[in-house]
C-alpha atoms as a PDB file:
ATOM      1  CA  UNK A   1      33.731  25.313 113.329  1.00  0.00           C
ATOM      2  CA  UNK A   2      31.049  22.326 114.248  1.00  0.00           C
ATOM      3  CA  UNK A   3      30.722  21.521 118.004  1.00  0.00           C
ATOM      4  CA  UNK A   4      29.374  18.122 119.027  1.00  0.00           C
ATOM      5  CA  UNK A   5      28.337  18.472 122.692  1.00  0.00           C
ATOM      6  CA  UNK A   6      27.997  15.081 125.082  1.00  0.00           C
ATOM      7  CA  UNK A   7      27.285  14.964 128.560  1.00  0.00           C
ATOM      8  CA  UNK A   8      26.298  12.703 130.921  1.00  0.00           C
ATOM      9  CA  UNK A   9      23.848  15.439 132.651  1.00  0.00           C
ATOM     10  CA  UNK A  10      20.249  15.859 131.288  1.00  0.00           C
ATOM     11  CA  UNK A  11      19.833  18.187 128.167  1.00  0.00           C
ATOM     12  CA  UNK A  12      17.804  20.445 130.914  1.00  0.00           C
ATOM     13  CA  UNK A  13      21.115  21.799 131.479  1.00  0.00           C
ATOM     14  CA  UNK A  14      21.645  23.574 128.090  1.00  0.00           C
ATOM     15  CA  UNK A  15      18.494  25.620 128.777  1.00  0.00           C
ATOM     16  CA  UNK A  16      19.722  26.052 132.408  1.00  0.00           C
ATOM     17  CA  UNK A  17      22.661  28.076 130.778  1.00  0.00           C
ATOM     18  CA  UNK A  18      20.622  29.872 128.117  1.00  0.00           C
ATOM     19  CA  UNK A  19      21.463  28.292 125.018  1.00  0.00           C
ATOM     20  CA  UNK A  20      19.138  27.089 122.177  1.00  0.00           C
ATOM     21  CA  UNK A  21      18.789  23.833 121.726  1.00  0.00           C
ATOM     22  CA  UNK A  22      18.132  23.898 118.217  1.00  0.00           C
ATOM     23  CA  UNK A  23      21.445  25.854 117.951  1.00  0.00           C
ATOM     24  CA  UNK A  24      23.980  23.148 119.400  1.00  0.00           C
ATOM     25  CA  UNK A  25      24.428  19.719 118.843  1.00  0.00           C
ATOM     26  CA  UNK A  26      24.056  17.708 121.583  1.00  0.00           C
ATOM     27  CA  UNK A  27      24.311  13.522 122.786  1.00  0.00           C
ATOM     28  CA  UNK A  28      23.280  12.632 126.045  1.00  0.00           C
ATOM     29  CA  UNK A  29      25.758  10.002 127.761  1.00  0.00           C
ATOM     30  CA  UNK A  30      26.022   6.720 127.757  1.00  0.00           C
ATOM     31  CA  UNK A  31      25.879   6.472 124.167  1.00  0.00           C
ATOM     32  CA  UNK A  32      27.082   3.727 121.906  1.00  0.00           C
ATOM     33  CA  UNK A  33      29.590   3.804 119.121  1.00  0.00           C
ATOM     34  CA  UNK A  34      26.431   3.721 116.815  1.00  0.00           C
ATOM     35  CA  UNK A  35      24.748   6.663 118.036  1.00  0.00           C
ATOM     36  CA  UNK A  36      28.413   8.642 118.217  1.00  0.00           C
ATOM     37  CA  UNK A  37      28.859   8.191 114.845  1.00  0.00           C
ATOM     38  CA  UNK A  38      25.421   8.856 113.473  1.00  0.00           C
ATOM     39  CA  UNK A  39      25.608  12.106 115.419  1.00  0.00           C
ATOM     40  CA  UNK A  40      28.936  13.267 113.915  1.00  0.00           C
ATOM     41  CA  UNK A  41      28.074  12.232 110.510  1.00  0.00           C
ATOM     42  CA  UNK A  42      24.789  14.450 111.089  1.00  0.00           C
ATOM     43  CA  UNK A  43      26.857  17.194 112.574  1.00  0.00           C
ATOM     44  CA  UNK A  44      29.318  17.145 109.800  1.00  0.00           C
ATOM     45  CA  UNK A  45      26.473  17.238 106.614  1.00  0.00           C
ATOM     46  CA  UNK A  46      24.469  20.001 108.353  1.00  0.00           C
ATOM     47  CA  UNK A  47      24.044  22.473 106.387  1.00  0.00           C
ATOM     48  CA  UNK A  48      22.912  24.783 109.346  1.00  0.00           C
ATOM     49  CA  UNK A  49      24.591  28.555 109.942  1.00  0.00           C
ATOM     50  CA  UNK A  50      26.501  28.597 112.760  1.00  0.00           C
ATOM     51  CA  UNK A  51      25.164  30.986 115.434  1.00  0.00           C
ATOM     52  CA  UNK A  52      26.322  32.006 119.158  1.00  0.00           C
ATOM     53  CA  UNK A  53      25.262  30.154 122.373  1.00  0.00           C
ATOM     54  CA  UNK A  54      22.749  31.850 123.644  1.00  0.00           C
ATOM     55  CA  UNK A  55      22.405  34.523 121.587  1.00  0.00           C
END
């Protein structure tokens, strides 16, 4: 399963809690419909293995 993570908090806060970066997706808030769908689109093609947060 793909995740798509969006928050309106910095993306300081996935490192706060010990997970990768380059293993989630993430899209800081606000964020227009654009963006949104660029990002899913990008989420959906990758190609990239699935791992676990912070592992």
């Amino acid at each position: 399963m793909k995740f798509l993570f969006l928050s309106g908090y910095t993306a300081d806060i996935i490192d706060r809690f010990g997970i990768e970066e380059s293993s989630v997706s993430f899209l800081a808030k606000p964020v227009s419909p654009q963006q949104l769908q660029h990002k899913v689109r990008e989420v959906l093609d990758s190609r990239q293995p699935l791992s676990r947060t912070g592992k």
